[in-house]
PDB file of N, CA and C in Angstrom:
ATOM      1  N   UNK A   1       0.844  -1.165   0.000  1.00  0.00           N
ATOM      2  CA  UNK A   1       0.000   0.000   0.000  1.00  0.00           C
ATOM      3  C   UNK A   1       0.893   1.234   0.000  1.00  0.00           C
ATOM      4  N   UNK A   2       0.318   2.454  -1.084  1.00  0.00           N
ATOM      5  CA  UNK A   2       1.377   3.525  -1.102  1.00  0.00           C
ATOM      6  C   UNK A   2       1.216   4.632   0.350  1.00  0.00           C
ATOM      7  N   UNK A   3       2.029   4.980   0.738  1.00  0.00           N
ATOM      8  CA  UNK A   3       1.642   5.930   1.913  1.00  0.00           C
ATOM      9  C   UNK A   3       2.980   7.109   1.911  1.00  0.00           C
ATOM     10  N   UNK A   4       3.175   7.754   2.839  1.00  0.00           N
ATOM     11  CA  UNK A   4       4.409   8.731   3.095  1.00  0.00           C
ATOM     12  C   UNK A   4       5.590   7.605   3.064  1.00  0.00           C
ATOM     13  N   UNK A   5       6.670   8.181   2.500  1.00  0.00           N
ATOM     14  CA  UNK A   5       7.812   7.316   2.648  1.00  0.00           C
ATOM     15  C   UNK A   5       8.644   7.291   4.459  1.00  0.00           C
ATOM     16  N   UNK A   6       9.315   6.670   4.661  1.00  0.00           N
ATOM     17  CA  UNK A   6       9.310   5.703   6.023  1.00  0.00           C
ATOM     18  C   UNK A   6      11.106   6.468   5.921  1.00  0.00           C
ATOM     19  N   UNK A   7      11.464   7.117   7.034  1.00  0.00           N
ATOM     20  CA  UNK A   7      12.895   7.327   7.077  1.00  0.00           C
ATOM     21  C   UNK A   7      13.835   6.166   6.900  1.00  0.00           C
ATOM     22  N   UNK A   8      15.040   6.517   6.090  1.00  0.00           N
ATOM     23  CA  UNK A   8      15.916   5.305   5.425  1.00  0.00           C
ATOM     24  C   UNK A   8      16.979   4.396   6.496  1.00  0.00           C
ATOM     25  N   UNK A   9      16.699   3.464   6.633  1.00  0.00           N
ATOM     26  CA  UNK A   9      17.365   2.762   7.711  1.00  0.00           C
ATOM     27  C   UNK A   9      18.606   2.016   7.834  1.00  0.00           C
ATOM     28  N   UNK A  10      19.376   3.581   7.736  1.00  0.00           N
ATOM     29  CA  UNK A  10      20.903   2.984   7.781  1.00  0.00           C
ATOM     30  C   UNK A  10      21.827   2.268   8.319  1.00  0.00           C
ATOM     31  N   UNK A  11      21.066   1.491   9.166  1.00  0.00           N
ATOM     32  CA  UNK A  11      21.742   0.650  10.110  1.00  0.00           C
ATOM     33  C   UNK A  11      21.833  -0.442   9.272  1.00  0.00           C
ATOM     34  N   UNK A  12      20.501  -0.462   8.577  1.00  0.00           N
ATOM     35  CA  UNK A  12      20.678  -1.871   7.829  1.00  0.00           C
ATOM     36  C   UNK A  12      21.687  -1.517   6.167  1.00  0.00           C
ATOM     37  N   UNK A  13      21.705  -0.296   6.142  1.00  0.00           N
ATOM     38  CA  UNK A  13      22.834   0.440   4.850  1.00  0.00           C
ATOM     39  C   UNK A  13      24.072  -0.599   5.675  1.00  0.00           C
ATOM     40  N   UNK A  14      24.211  -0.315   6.146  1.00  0.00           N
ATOM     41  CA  UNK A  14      25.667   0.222   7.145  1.00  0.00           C
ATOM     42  C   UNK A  14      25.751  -1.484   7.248  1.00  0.00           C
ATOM     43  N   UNK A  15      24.714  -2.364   7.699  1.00  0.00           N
ATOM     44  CA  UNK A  15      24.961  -3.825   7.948  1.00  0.00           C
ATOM     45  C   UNK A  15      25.329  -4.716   6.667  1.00  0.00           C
ATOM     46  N   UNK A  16      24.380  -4.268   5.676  1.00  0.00           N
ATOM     47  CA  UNK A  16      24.827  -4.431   4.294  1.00  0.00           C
ATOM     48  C   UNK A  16      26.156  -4.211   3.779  1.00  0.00           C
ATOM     49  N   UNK A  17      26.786  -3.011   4.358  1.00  0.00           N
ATOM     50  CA  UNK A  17      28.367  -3.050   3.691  1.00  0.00           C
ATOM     51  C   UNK A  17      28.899  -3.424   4.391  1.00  0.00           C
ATOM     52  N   UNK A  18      29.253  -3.417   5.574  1.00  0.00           N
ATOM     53  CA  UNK A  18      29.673  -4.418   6.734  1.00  0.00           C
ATOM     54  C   UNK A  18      30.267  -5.524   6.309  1.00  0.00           C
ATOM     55  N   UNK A  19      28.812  -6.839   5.616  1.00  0.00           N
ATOM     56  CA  UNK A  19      29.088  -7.919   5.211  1.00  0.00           C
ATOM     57  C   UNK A  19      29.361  -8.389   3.923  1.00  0.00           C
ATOM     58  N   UNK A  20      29.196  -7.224   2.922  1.00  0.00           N
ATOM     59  CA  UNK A  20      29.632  -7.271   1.911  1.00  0.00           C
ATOM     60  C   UNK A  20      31.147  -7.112   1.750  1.00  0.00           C
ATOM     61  N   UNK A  21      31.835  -6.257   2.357  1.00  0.00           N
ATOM     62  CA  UNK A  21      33.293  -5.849   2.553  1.00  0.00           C
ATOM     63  C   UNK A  21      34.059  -7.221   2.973  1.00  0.00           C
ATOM     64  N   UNK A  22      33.084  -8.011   4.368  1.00  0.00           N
ATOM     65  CA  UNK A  22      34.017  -8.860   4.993  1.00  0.00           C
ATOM     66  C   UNK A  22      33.618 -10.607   4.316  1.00  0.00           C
ATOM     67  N   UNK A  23      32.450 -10.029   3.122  1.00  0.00           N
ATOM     68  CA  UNK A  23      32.943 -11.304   1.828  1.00  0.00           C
ATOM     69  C   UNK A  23      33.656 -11.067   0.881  1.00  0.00           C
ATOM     70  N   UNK A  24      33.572 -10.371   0.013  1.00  0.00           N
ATOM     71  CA  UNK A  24      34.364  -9.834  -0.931  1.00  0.00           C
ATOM     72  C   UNK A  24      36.257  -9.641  -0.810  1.00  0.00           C
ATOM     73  N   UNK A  25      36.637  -9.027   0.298  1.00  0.00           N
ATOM     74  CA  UNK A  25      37.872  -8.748   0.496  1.00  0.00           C
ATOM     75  C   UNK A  25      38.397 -10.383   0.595  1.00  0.00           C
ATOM     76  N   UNK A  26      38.000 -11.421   1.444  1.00  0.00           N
ATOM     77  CA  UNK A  26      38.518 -12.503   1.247  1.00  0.00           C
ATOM     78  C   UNK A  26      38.588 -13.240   0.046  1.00  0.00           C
ATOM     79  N   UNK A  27      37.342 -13.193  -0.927  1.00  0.00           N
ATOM     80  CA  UNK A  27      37.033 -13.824  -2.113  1.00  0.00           C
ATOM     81  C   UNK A  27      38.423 -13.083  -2.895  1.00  0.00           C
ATOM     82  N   UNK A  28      38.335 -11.845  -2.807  1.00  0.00           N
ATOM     83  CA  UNK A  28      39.491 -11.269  -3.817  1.00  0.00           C
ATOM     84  C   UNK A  28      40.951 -11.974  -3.516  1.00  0.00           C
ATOM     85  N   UNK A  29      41.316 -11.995  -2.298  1.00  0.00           N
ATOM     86  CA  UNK A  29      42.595 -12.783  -1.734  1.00  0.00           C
ATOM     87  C   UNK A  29      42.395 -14.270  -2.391  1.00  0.00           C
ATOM     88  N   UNK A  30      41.677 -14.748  -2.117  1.00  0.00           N
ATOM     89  CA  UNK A  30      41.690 -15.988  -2.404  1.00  0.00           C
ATOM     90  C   UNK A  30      41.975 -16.400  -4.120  1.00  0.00           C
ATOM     91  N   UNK A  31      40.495 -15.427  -4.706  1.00  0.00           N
ATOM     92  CA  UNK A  31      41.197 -15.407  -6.430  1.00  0.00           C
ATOM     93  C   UNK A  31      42.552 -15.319  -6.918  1.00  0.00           C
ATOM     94  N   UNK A  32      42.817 -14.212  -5.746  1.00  0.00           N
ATOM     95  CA  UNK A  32      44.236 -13.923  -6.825  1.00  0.00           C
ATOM     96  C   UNK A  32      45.203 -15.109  -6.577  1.00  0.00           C
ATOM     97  N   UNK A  33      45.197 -15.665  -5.078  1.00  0.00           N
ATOM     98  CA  UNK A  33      46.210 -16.391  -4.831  1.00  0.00           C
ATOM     99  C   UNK A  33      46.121 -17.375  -5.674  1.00  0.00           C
ATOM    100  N   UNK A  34      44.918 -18.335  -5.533  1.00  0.00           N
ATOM    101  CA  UNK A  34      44.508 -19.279  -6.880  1.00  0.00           C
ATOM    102  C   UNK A  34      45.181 -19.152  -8.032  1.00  0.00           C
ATOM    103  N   UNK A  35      44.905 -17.984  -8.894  1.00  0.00           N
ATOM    104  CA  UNK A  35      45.323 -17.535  -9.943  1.00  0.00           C
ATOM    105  C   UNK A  35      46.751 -17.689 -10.314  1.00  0.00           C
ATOM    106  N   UNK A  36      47.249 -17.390  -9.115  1.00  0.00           N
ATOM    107  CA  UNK A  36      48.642 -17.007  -9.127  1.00  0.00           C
ATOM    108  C   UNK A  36      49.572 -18.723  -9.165  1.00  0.00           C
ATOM    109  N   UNK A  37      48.865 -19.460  -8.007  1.00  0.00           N
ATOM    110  CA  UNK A  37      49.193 -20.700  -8.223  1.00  0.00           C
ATOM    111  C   UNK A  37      49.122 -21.610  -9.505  1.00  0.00           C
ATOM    112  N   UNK A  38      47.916 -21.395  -9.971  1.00  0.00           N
ATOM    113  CA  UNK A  38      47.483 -22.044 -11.395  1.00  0.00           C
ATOM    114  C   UNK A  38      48.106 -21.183 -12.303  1.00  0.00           C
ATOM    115  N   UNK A  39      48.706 -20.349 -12.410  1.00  0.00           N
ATOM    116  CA  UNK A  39      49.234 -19.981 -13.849  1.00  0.00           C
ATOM    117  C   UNK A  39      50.979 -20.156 -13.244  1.00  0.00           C
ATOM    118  N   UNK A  40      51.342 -21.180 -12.064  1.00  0.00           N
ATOM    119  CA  UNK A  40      52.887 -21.720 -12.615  1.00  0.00           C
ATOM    120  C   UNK A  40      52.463 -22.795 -12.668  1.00  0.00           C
ATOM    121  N   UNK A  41      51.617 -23.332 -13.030  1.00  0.00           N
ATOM    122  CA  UNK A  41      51.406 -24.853 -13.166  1.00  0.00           C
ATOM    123  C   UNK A  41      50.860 -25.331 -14.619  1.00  0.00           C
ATOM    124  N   UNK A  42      51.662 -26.147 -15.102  1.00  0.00           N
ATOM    125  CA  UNK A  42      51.208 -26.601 -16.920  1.00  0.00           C
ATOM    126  C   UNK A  42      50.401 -27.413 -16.737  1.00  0.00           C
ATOM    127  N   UNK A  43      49.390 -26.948 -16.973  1.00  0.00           N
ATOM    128  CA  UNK A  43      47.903 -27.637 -16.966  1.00  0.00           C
ATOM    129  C   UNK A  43      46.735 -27.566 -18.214  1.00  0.00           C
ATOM    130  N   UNK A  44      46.176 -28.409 -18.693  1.00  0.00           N
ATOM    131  CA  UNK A  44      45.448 -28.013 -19.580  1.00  0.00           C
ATOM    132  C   UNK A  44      44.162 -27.149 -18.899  1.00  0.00           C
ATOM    133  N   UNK A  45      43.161 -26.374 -19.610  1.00  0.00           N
ATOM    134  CA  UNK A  45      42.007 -25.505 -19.254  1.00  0.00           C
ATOM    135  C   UNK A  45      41.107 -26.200 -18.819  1.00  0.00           C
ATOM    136  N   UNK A  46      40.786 -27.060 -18.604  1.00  0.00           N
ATOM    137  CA  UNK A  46      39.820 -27.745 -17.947  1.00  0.00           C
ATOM    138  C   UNK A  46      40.310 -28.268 -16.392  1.00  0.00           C
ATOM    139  N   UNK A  47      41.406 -28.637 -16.425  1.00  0.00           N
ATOM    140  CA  UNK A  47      42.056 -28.905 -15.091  1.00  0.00           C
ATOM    141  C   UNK A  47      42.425 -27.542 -14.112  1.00  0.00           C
ATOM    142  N   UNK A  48      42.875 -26.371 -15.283  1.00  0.00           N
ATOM    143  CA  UNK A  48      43.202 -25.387 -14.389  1.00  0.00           C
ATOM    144  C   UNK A  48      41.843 -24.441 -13.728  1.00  0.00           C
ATOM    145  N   UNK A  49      40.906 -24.806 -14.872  1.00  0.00           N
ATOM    146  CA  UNK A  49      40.006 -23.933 -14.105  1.00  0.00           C
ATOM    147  C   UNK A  49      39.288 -24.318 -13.116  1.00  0.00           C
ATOM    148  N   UNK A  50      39.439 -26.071 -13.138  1.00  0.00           N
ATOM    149  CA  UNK A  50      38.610 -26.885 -11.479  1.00  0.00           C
ATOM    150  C   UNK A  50      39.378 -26.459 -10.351  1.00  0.00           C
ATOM    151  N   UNK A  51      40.984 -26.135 -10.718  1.00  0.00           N
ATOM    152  CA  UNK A  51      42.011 -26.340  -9.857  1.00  0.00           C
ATOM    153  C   UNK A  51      41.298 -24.957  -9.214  1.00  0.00           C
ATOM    154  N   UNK A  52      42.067 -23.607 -10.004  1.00  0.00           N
ATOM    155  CA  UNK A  52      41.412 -22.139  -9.437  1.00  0.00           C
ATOM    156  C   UNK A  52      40.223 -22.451  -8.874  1.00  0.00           C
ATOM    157  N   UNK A  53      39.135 -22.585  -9.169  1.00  0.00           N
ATOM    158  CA  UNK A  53      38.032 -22.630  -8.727  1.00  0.00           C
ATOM    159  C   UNK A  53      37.721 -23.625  -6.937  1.00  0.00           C
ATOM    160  N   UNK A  54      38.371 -24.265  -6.524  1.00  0.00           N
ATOM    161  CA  UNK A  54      38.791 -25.148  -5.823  1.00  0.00           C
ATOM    162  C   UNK A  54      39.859 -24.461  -4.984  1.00  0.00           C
ATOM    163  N   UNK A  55      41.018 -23.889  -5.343  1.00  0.00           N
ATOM    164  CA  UNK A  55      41.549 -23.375  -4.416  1.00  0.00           C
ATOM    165  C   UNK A  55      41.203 -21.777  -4.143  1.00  0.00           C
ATOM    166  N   UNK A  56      40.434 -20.924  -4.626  1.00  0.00           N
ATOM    167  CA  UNK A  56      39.754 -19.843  -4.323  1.00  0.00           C
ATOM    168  C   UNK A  56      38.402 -20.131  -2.986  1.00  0.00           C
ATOM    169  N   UNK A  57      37.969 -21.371  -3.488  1.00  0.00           N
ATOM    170  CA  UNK A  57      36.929 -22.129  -1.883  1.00  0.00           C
ATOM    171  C   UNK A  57      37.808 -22.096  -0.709  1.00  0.00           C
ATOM    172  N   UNK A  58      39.007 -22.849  -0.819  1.00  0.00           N
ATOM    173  CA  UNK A  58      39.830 -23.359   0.229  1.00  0.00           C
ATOM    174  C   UNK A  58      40.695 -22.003   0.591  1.00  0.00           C
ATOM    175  N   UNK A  59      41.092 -21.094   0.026  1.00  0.00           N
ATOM    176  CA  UNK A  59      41.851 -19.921   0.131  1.00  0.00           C
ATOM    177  C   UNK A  59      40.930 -18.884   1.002  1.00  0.00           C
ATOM    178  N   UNK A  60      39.744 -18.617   0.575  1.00  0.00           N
ATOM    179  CA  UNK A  60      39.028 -17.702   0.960  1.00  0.00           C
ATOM    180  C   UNK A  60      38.478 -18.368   2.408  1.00  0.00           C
ATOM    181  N   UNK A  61      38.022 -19.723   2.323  1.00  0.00           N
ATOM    182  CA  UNK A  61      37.775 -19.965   4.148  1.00  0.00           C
ATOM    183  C   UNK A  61      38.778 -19.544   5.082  1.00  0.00           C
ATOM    184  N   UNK A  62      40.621 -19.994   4.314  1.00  0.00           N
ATOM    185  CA  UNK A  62      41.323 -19.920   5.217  1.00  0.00           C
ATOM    186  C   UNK A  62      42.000 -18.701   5.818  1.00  0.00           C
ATOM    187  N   UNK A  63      41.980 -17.409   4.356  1.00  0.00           N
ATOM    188  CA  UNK A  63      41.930 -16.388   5.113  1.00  0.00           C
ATOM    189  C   UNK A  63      41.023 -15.322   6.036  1.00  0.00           C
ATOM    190  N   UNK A  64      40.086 -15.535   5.798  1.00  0.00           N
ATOM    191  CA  UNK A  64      39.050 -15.021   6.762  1.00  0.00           C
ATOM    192  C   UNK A  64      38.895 -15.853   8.052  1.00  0.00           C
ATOM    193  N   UNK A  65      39.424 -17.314   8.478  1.00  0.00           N
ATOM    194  CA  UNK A  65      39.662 -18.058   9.405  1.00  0.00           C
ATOM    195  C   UNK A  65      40.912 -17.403  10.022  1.00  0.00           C
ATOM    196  N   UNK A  66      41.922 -17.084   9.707  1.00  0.00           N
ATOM    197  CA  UNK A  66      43.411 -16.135   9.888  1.00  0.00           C
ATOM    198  C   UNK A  66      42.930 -15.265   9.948  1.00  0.00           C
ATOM    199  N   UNK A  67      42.532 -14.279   9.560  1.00  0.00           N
ATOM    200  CA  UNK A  67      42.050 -13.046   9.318  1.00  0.00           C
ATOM    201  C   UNK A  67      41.146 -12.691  10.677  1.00  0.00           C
ATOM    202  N   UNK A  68      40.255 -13.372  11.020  1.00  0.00           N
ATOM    203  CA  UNK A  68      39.148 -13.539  11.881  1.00  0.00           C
ATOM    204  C   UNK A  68      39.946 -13.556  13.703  1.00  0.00           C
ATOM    205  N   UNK A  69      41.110 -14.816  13.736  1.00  0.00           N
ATOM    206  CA  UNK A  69      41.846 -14.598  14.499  1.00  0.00           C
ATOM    207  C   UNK A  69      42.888 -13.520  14.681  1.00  0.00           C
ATOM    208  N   UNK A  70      43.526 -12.998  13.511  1.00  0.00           N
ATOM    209  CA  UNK A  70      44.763 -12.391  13.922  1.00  0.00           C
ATOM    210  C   UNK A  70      43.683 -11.018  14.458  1.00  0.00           C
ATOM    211  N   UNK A  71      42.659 -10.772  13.805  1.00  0.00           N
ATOM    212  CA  UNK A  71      41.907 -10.069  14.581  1.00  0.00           C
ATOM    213  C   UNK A  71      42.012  -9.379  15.979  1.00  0.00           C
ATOM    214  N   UNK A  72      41.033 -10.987  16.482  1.00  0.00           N
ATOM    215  CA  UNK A  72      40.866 -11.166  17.575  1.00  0.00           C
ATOM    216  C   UNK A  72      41.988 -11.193  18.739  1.00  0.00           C
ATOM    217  N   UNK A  73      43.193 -11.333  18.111  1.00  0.00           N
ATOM    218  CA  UNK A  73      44.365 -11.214  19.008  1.00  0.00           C
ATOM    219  C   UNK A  73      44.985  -9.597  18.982  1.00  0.00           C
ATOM    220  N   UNK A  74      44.464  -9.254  17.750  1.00  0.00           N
ATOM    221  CA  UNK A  74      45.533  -7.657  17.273  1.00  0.00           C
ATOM    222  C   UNK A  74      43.934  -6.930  16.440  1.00  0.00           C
ATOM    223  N   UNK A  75      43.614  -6.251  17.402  1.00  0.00           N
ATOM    224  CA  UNK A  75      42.742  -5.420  16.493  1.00  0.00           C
ATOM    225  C   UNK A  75      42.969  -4.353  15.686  1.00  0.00           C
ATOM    226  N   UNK A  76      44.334  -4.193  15.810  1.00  0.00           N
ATOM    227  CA  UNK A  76      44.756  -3.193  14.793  1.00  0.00           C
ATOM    228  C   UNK A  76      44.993  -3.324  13.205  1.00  0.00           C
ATOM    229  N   UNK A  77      44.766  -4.669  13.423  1.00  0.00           N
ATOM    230  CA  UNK A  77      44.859  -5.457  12.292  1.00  0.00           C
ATOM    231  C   UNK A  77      43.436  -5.960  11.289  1.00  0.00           C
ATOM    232  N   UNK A  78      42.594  -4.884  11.760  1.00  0.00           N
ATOM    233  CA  UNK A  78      41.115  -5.090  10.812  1.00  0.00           C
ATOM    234  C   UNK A  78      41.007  -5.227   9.971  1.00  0.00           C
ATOM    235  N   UNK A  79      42.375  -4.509   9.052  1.00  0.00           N
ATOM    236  CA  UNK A  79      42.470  -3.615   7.893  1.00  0.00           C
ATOM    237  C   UNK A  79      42.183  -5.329   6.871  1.00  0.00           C
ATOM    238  N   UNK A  80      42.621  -6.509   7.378  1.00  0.00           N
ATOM    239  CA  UNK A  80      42.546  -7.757   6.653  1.00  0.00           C
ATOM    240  C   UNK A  80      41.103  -8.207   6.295  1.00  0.00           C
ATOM    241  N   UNK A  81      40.449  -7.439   7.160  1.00  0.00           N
ATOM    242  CA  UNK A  81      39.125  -7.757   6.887  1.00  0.00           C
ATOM    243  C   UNK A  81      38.218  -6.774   6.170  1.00  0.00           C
ATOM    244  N   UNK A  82      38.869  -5.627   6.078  1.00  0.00           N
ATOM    245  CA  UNK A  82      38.300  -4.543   4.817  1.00  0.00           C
ATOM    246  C   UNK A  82      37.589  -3.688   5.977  1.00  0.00           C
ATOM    247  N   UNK A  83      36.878  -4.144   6.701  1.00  0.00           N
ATOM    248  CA  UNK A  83      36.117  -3.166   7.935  1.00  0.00           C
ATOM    249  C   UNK A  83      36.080  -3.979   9.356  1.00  0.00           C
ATOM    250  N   UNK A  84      35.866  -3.045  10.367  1.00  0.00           N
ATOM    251  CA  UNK A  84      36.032  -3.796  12.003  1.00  0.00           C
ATOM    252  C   UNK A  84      34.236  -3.972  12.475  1.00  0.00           C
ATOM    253  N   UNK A  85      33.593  -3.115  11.303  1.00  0.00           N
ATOM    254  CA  UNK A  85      31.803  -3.276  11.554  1.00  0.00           C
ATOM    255  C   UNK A  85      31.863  -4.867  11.472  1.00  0.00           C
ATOM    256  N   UNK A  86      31.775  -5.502  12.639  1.00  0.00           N
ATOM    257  CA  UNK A  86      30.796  -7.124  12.219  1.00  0.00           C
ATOM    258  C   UNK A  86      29.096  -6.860  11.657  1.00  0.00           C
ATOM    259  N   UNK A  87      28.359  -7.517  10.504  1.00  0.00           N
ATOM    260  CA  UNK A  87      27.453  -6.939  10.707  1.00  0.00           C
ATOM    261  C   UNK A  87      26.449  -7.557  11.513  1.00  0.00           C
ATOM    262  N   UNK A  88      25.348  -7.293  12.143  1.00  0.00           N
ATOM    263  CA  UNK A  88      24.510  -7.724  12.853  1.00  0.00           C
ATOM    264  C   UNK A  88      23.293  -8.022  12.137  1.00  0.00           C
ATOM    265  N   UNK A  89      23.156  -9.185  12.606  1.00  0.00           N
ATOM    266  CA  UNK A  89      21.481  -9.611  12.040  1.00  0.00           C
ATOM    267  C   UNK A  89      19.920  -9.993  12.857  1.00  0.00           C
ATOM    268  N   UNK A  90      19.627  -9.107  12.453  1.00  0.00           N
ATOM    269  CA  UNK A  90      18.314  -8.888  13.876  1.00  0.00           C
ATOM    270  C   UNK A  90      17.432  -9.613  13.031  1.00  0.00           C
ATOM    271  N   UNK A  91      16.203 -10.125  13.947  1.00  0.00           N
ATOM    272  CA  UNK A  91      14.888 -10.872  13.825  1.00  0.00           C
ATOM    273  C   UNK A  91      13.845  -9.821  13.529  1.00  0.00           C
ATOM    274  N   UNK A  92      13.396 -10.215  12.468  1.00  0.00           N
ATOM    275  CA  UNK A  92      12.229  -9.568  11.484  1.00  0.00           C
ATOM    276  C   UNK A  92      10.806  -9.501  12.468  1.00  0.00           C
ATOM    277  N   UNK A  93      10.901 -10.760  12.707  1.00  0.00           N
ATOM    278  CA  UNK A  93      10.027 -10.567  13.259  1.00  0.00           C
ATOM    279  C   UNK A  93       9.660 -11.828  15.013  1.00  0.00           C
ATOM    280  N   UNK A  94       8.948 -11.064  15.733  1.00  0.00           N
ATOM    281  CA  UNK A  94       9.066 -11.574  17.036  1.00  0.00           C
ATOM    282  C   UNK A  94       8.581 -12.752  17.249  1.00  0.00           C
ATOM    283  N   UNK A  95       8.870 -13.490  17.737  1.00  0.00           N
ATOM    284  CA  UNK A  95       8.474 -15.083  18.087  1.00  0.00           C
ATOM    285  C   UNK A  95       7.589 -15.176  19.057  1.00  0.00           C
TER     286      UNK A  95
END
């Protein structure tokens, strides 16, 4: 139903980039490293692209697993995670 528009709720802006930053920044680490591995390796294109694809999964858990800790030990060290916002996810609706 159309009515007055509803003030914009930047918390959930703000939660949105939050968790977008702290997927993305790992996915990018992980690509490149992949990348970087598979192109010294003589492989035909079908093998290299299961390979990348496979170690960009395993790359990206493990730096955001590192990342997540060196954290937690050194918070000065956020910068690995692109932002120090964790984002929060609240319940829509009440139980």
């Amino acid at each position: 139903m159309l009515g007055w528009p509803t003030a914009p709720q930047f918390a959930a802006v703000d939660n949105l980039w939050a968790s977008l930053v702290r997927t993305i920044i790992p996915s990018l680490a992980g690509a490149l490293v992949a990348t970087v591995v598979a192109l010294g390796l003589a492989l035909d294109a079908d093998t290299q692209s299961t390979l990348i694809v496979g170690l960009v999964a395993l790359i990206q858990a493990a730096y955001y697993a590192l990342a997540r800790w060196i954290v937690s030990r050194w918070p000065s060290a956020r910068f690995l995670l692109g932002t120090d916002a964790a984002p929060v996810y609240l319940a829509k609706h009440a139980a």
